[in-house]
N, C-alpha and C. Protein backbone atom coordinates (compact mmCIF):
# COMPACT_ATOMS: atom_id res chain seq x y z
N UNK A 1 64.89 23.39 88.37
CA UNK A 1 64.29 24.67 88.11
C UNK A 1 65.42 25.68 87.90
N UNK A 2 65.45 26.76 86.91
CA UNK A 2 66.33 27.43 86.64
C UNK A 2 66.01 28.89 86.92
N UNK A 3 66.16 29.83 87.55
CA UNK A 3 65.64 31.10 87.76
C UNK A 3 66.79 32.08 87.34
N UNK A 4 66.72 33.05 86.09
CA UNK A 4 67.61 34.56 86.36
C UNK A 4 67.86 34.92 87.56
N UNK A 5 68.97 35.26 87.80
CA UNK A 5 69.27 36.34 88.65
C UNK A 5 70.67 37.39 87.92
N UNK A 6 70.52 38.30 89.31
CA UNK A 6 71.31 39.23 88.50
C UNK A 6 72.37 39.64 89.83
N UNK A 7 73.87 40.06 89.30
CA UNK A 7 74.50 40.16 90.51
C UNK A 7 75.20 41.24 89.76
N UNK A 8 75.28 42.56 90.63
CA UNK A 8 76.03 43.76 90.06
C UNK A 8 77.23 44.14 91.56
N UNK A 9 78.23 44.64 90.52
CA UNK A 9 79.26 45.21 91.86
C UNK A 9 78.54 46.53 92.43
N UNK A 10 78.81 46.69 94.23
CA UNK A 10 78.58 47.42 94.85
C UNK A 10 79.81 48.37 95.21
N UNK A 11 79.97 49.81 94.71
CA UNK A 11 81.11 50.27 94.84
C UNK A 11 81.10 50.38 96.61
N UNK A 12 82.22 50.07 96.95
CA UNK A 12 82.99 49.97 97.54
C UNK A 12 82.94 48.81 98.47
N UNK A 13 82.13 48.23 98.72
CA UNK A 13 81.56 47.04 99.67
C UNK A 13 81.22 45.52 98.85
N UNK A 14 81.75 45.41 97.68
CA UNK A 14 81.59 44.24 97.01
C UNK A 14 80.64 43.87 96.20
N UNK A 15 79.47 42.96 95.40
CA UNK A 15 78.45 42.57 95.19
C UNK A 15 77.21 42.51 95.89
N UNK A 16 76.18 42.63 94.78
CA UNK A 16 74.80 42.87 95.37
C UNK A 16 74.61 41.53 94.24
N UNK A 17 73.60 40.71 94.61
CA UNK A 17 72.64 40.16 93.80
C UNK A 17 71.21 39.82 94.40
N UNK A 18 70.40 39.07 93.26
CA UNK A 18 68.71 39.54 93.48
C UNK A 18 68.22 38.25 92.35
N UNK A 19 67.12 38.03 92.85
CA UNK A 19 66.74 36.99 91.91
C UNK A 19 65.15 37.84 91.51
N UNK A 20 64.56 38.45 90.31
CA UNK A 20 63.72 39.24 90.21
C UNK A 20 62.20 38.80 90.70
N UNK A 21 62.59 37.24 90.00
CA UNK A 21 61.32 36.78 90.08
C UNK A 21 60.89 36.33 91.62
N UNK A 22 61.69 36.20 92.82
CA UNK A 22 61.56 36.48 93.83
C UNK A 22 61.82 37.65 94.62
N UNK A 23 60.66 38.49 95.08
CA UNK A 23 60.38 39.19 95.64
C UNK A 23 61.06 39.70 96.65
N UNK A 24 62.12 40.12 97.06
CA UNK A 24 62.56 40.47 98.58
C UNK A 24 64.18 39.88 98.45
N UNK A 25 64.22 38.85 97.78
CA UNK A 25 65.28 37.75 98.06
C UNK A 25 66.99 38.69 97.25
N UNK A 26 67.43 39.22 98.06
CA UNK A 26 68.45 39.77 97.67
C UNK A 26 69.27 39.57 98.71
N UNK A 27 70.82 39.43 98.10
CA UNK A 27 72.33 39.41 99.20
C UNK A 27 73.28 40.34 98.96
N UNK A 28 74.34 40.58 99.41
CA UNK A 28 75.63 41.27 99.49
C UNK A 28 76.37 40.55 100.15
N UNK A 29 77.58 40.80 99.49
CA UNK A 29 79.00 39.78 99.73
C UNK A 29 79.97 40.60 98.89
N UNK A 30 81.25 40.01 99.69
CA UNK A 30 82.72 40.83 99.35
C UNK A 30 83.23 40.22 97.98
N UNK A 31 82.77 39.03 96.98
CA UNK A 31 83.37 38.83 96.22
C UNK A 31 82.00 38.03 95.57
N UNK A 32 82.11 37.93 94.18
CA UNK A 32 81.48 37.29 93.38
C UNK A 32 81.22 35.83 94.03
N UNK A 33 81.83 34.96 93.77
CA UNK A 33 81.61 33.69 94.55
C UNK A 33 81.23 33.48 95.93
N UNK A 34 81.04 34.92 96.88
CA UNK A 34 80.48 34.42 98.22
C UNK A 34 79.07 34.83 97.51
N UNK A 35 79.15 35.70 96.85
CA UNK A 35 77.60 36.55 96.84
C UNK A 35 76.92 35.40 96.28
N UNK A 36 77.11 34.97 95.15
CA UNK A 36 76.58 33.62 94.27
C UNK A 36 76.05 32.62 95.22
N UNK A 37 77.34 31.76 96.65
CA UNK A 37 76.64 30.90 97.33
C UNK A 37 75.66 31.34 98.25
N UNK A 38 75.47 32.75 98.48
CA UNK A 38 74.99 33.20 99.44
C UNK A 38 73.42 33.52 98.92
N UNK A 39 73.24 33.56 97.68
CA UNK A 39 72.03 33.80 96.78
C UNK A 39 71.77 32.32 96.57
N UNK A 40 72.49 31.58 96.47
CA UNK A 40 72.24 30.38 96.38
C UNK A 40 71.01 29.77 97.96
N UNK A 41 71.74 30.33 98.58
CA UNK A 41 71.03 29.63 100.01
C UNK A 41 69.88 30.32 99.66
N UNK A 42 69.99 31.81 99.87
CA UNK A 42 68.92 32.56 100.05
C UNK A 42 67.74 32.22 99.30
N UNK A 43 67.57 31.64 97.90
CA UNK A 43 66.39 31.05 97.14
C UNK A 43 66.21 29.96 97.49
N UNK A 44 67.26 28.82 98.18
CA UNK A 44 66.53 27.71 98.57
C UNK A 44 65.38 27.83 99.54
N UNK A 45 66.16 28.63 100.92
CA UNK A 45 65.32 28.90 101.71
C UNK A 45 63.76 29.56 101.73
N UNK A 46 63.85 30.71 100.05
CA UNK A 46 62.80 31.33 99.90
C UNK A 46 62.25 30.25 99.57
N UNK A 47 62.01 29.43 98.99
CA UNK A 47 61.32 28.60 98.03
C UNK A 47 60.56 27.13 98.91
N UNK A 48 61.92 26.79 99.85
CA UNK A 48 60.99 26.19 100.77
C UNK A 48 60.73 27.11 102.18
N UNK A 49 60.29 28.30 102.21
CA UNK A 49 59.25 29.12 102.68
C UNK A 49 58.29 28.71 101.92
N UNK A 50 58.13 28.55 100.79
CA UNK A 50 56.91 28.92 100.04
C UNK A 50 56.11 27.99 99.88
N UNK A 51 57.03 26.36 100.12
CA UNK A 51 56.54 25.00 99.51
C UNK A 51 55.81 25.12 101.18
N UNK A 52 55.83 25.46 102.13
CA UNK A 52 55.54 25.11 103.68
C UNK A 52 54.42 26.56 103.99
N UNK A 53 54.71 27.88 103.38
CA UNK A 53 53.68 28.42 103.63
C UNK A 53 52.31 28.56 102.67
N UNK A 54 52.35 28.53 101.02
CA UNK A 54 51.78 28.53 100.28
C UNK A 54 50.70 27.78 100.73
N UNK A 55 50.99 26.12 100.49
CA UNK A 55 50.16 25.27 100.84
C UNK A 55 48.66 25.66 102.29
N UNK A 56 49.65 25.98 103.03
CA UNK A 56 48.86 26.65 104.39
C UNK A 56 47.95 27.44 104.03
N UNK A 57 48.56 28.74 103.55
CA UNK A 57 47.25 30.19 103.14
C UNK A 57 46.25 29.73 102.55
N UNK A 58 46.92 28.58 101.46
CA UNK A 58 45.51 28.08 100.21
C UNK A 58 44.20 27.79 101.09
N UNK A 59 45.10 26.58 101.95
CA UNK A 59 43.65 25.84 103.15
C UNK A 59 43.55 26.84 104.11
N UNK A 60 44.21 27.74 104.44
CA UNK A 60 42.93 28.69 104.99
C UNK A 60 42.15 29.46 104.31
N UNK A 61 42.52 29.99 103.11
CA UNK A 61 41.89 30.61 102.39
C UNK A 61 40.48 29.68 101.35
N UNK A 62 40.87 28.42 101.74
CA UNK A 62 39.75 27.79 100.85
C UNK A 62 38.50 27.59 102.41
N UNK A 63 39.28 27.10 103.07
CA UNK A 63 38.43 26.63 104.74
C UNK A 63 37.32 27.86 104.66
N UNK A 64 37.85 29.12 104.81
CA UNK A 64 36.69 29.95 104.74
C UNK A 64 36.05 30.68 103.31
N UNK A 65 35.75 30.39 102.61
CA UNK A 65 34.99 30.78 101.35
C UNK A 65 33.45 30.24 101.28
N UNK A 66 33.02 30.93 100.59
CA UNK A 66 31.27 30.42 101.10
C UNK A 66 30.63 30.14 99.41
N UNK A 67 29.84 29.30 98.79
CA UNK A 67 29.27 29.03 97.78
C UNK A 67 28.80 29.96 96.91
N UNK A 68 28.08 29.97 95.91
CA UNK A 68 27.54 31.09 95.37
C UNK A 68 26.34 31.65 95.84
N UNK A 69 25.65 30.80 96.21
CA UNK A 69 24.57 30.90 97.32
C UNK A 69 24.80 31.58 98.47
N UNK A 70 26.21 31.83 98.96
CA UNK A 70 26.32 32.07 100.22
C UNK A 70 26.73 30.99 101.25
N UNK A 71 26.11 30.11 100.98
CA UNK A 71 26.44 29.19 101.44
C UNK A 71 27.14 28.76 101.99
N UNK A 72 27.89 27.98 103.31
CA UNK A 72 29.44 27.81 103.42
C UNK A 72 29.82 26.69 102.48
N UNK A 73 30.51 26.16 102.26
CA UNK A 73 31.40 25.21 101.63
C UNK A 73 31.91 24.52 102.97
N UNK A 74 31.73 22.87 102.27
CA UNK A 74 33.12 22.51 103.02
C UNK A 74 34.34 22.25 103.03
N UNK A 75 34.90 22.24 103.48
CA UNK A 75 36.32 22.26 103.92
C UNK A 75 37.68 22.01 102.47
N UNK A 76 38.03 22.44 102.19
CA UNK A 76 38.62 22.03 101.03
C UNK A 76 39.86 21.15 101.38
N UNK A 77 40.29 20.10 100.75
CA UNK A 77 41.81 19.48 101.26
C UNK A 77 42.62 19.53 100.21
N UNK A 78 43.83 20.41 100.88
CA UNK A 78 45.33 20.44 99.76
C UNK A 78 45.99 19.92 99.78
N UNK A 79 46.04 18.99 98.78
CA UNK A 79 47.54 18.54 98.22
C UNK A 79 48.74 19.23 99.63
N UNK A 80 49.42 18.48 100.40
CA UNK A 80 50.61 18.84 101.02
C UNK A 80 51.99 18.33 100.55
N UNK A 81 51.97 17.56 99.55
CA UNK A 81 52.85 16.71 99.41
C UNK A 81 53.24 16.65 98.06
């Protein structure tokens, strides 16, 4: 998977970078190459946040939904894997 990001100098304190299409996921570092590995971690980690929480919200969010009728539904099962 390949994602943009963007890394601009921070006057006086080094680099900032940000990956847009993730939300929140931004670093600072004293030199280009820390900031880079340090953005590096930072999207792995976002991403498996996402592979471990996504999955979760879906099945709770499907567990309680009710038919068109009103109805409850049962239980929906997600893909975890």
């Amino acid at each position: 998977m390949k994602l943009a990001v963007r890394i601009a100098p921070q006057p006086g304190t080094g680099y900032k970078a940000w990956c847009p299409a993730l939300p929140g996921c931004r670093v600072l570092a004293d030199s280009r190459r820390q900031v880079r590995a340090r953005l590096r971690r930072a999207v792995r980690g976002y991403l498996a946040h996402l592979d471990v929480a996504l999955p979760r919200e879906l099945a709770r969010q499907m567990n309680g939904t009710t038919g068109a009728a009103g109805d409850a539904t049962a239980p929906a099962r997600v893909p975890t894997g």
